[in-house]
Protein backbone atom coordinates (compact mmCIF):
# COMPACT_ATOMS: atom_id res chain seq x y z
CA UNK A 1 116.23 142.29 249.05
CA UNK A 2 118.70 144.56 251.30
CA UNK A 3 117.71 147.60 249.45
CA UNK A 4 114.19 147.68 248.34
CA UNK A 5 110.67 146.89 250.78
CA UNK A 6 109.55 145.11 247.32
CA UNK A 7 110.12 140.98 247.34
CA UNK A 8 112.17 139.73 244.38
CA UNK A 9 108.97 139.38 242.62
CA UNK A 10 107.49 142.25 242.09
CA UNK A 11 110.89 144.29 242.59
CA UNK A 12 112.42 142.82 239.59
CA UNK A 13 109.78 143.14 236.82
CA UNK A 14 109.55 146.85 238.53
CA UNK A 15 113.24 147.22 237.33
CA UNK A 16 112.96 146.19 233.98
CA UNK A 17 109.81 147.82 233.13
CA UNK A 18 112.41 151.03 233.32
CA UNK A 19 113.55 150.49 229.72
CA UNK A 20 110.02 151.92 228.76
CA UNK A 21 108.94 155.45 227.92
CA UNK A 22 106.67 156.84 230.56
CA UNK A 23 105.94 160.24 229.70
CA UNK A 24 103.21 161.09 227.94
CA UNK A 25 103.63 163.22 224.55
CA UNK A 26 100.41 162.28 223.25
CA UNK A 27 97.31 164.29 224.67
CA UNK A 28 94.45 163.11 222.12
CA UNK A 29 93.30 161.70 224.77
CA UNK A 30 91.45 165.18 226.04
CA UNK A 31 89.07 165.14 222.84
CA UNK A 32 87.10 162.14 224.12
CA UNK A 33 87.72 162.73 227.91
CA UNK A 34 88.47 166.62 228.18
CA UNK A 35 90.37 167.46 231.69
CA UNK A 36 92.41 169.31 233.43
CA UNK A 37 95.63 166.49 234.50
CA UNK A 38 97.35 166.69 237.67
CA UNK A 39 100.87 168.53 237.75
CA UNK A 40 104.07 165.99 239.00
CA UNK A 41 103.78 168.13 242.14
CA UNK A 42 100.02 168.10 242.83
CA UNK A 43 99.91 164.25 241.99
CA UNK A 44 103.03 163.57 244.68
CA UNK A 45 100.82 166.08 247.02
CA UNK A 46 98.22 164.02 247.29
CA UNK A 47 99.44 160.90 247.02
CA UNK A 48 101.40 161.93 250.62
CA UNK A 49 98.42 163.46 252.05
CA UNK A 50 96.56 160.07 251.27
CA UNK A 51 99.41 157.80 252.97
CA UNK A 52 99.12 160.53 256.15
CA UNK A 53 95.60 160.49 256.57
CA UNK A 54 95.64 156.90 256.14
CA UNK A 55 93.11 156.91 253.09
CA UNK A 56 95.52 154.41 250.95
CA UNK A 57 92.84 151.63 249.51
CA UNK A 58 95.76 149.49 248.55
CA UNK A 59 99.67 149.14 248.00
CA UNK A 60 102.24 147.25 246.47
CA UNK A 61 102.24 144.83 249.66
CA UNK A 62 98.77 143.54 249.20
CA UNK A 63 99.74 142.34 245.68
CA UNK A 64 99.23 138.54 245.68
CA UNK A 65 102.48 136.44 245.46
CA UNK A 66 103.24 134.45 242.74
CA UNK A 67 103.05 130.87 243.13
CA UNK A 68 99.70 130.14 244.56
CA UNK A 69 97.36 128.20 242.70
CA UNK A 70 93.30 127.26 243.68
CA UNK A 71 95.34 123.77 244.71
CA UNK A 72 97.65 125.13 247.12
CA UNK A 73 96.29 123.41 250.78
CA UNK A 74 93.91 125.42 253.38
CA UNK A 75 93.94 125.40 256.83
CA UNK A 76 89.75 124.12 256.41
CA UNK A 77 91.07 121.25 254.55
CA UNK A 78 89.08 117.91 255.67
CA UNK A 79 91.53 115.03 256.97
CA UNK A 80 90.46 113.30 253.93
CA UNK A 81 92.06 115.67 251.58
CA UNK A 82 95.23 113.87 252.58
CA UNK A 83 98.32 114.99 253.94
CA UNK A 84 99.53 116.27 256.93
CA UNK A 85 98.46 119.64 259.13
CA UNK A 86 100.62 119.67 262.43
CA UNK A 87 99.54 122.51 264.90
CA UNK A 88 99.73 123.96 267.88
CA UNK A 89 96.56 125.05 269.81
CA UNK A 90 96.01 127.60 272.82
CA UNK A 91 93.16 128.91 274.46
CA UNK A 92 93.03 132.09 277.00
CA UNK A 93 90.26 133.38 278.49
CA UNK A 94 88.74 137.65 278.81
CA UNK A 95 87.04 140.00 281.07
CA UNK A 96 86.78 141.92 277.43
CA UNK A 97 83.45 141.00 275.28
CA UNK A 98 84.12 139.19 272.65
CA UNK A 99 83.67 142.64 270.00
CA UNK A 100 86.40 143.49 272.15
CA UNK A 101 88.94 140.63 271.73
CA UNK A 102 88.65 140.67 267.72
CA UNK A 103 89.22 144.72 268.10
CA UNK A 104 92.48 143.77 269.56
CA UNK A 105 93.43 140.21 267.55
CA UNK A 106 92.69 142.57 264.10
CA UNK A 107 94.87 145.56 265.35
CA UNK A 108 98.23 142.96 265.84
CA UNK A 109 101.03 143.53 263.70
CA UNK A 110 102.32 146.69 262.32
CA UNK A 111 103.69 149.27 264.16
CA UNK A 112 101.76 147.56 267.26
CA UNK A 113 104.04 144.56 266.85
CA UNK A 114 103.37 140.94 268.00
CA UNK A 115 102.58 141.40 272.04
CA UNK A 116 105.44 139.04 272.85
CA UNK A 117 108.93 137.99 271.62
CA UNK A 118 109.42 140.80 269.30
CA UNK A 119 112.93 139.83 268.70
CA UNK A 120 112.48 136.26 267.24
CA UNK A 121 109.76 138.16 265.10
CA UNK A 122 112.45 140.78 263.80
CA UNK A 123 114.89 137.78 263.72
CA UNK A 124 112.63 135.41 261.75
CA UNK A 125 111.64 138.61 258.75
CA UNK A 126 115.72 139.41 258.76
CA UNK A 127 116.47 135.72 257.47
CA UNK A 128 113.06 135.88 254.77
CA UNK A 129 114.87 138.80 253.26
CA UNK A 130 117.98 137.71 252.99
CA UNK A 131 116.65 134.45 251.63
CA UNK A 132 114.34 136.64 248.95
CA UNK A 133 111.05 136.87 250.67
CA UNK A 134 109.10 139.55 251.97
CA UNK A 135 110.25 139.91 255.69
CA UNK A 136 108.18 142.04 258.39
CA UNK A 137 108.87 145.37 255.98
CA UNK A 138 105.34 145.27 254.52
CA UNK A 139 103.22 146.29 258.17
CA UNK A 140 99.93 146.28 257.95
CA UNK A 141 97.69 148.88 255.41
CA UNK A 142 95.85 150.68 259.01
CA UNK A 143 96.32 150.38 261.93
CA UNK A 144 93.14 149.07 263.21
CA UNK A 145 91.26 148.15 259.93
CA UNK A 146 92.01 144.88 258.41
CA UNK A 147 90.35 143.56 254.96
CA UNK A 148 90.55 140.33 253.30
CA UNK A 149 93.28 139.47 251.14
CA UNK A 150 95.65 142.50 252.01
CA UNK A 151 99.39 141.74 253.52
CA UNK A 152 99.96 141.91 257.60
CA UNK A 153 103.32 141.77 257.76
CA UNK A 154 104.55 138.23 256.62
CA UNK A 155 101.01 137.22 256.21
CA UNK A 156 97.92 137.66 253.86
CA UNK A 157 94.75 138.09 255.31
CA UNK A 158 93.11 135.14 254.65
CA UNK A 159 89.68 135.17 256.41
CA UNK A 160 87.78 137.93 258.59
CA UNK A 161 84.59 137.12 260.41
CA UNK A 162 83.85 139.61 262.92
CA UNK A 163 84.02 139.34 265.92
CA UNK A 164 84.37 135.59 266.05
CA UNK A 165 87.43 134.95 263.62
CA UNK A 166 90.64 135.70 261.76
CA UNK A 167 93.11 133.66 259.94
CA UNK A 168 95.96 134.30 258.44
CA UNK A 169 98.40 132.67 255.76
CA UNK A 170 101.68 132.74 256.03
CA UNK A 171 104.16 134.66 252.94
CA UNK A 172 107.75 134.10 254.68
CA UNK A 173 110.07 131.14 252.76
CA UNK A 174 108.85 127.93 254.34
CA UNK A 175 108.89 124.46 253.16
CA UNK A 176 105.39 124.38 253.57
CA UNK A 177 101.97 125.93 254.39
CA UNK A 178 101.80 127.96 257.54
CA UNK A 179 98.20 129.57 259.06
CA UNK A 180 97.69 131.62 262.50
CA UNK A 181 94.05 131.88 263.82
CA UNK A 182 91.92 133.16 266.38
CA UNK A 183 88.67 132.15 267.28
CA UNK A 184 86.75 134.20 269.98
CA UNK A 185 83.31 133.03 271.98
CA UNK A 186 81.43 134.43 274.58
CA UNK A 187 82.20 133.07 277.84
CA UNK A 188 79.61 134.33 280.69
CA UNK A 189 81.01 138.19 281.19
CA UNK A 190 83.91 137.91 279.01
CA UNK A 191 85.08 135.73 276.29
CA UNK A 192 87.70 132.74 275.31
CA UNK A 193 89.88 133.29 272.72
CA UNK A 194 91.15 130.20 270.45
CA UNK A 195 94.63 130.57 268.79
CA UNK A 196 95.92 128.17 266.88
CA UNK A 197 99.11 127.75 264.53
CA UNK A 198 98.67 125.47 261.72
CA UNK A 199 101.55 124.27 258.93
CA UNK A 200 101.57 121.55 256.27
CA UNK A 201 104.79 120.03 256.05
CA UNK A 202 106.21 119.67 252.28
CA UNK A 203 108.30 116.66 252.87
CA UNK A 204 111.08 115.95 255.35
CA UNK A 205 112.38 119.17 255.58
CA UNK A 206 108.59 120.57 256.10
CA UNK A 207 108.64 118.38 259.19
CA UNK A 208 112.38 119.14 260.63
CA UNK A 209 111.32 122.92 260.03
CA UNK A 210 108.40 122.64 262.59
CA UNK A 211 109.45 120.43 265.01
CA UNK A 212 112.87 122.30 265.14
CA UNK A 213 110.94 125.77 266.01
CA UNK A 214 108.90 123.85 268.76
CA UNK A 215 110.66 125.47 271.54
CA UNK A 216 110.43 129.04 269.91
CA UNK A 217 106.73 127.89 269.98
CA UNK A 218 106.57 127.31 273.51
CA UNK A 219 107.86 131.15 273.81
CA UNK A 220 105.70 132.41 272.01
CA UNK A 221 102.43 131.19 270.85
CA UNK A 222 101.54 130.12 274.45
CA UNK A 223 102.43 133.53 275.89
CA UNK A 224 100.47 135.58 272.78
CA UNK A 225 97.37 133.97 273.25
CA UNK A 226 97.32 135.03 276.67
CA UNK A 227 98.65 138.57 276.15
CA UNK A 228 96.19 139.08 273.41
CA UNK A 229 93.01 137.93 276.37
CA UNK A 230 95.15 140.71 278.64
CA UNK A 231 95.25 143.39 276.29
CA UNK A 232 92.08 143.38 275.48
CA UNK A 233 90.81 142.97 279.41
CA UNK A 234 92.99 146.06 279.79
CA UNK A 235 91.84 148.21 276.77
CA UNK A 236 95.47 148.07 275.83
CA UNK A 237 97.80 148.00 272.66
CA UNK A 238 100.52 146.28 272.03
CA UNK A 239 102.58 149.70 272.45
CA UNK A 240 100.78 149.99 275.46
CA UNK A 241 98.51 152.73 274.62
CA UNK A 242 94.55 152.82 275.00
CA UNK A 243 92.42 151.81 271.87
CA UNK A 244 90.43 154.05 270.62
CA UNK A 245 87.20 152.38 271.24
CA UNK A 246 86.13 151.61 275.02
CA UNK A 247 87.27 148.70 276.81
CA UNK A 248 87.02 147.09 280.27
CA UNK A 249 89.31 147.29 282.81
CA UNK A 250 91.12 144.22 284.68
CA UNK A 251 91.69 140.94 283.15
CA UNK A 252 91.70 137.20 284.16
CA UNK A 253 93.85 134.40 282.76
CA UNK A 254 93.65 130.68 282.40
């Protein structure tokens, strides 16, 4: 985990499948499907020109996990479905439109960072390494382009609805299930974004977990919502530099 961007998971089958012979000596292959193959060279070439012009359609970090199964909880659960979802709910409002708001909810992460706190974030992915998970190394696939199912950082895209919703699950070591969502809706001018942080507790420790981070909560969920409503207002990145699509000036909070 100290030396390697991979998780455990995929970095240790990686590491065995070493023992096997890669190159190829057998070219039969060119009387059913005659080509001219790639050079080493040309193939690294490309591949780096790809990664620059940010025309990668996946990587290694949106590789699913192991351990999920179709039974693992959702955040959409009904109370019925039994057990327990704590959260923690905040709302901000926008001068930005609501296309506006989800341009700047779907760009978090990355290189952009989290808006607030980024610290506790760096803090939080430095103990999920060194516990075996997958820590903040993975960033996000493009900067402004999100797609269902790909990695954000310590999260998997779970859910994209534009411009009205995104959810995300969490992939850091928990003892338990952890979501973060934003909801957006028009609000006269502007728009009210919805941001809430959901977890189901697996047991005891599940529930000492969250209500031990309650005061890091305080810190930051409260204050991201509200950044998130600025930035957008503001036409604004995390970084602090100008989207590239247009965006209102000013701001309002609430």
């Amino acid at each position: 985990g100290l030396v390697t961007p991979l998780p455990l998971g995929l970095a240790r089958p990686l590491i065995a499948s070493l023992v096997n012979e890669v190159v190829i000596l057998d070219h039969s292959v060119q009387e059913v499907m005659p080509h001219e193959p790639l050079s080493l060279r040309a193939a690294l070439e490309l591949a780096v020109r790809r990664v620059e012009d940010l025309a990668v359609p996946s990587r290694w970090s949106d590789a699913t996990l192991p351990g999920r199964t179709p039974a693992d909880p959702m955040s959409t659960d009904p109370d019925w479905a039994g057990g327990t979802l704590l959260s923690d709910e905040q709302e901000a409002r926008s001068a930005a439109a609501p296309e506006q708001v989800f341009a700047t909810v779907t760009g978090i992460g990355g290189q952009r960072g989290w808006y607030v706190a980024e610290w506790m974030w760096a803090v939080r992915g430095s103990v999920d390494v060194l516990l075996g998970g997958v820590g903040m190394r993975r960033g996000r696939r493009h900067p402004d382009d999100l797609q269902v199912g790909e990695a954000l950082d310590f999260w998997r895209v779970e859910t994209i609805e534009a411009p009205t919703l995104l959810r995300l699950r969490a992939e850091m070591l928990t003892p338990g299930e952890a979501w973060l969502e934003w909801r957006i809706e028009p609000d006269g001018d502007g728009s009210v974004l919805h941001q809430k942080a959901l977890f189901h507790p697996k047991g005891l420790l599940g529930r000492l977990y969250w209500y031990g981070l309650i005061p890091f909560h305080a810190i930051i969920f409260r204050r991201l919502c509200q950044r998130l409503a600025d930035a957008a207002g503001e036409g604004i990145t995390a970084r602090g530099a100008p989207r590239a699509a247009g965006a209102l000036d000013g701001g309002s909070r609430r």
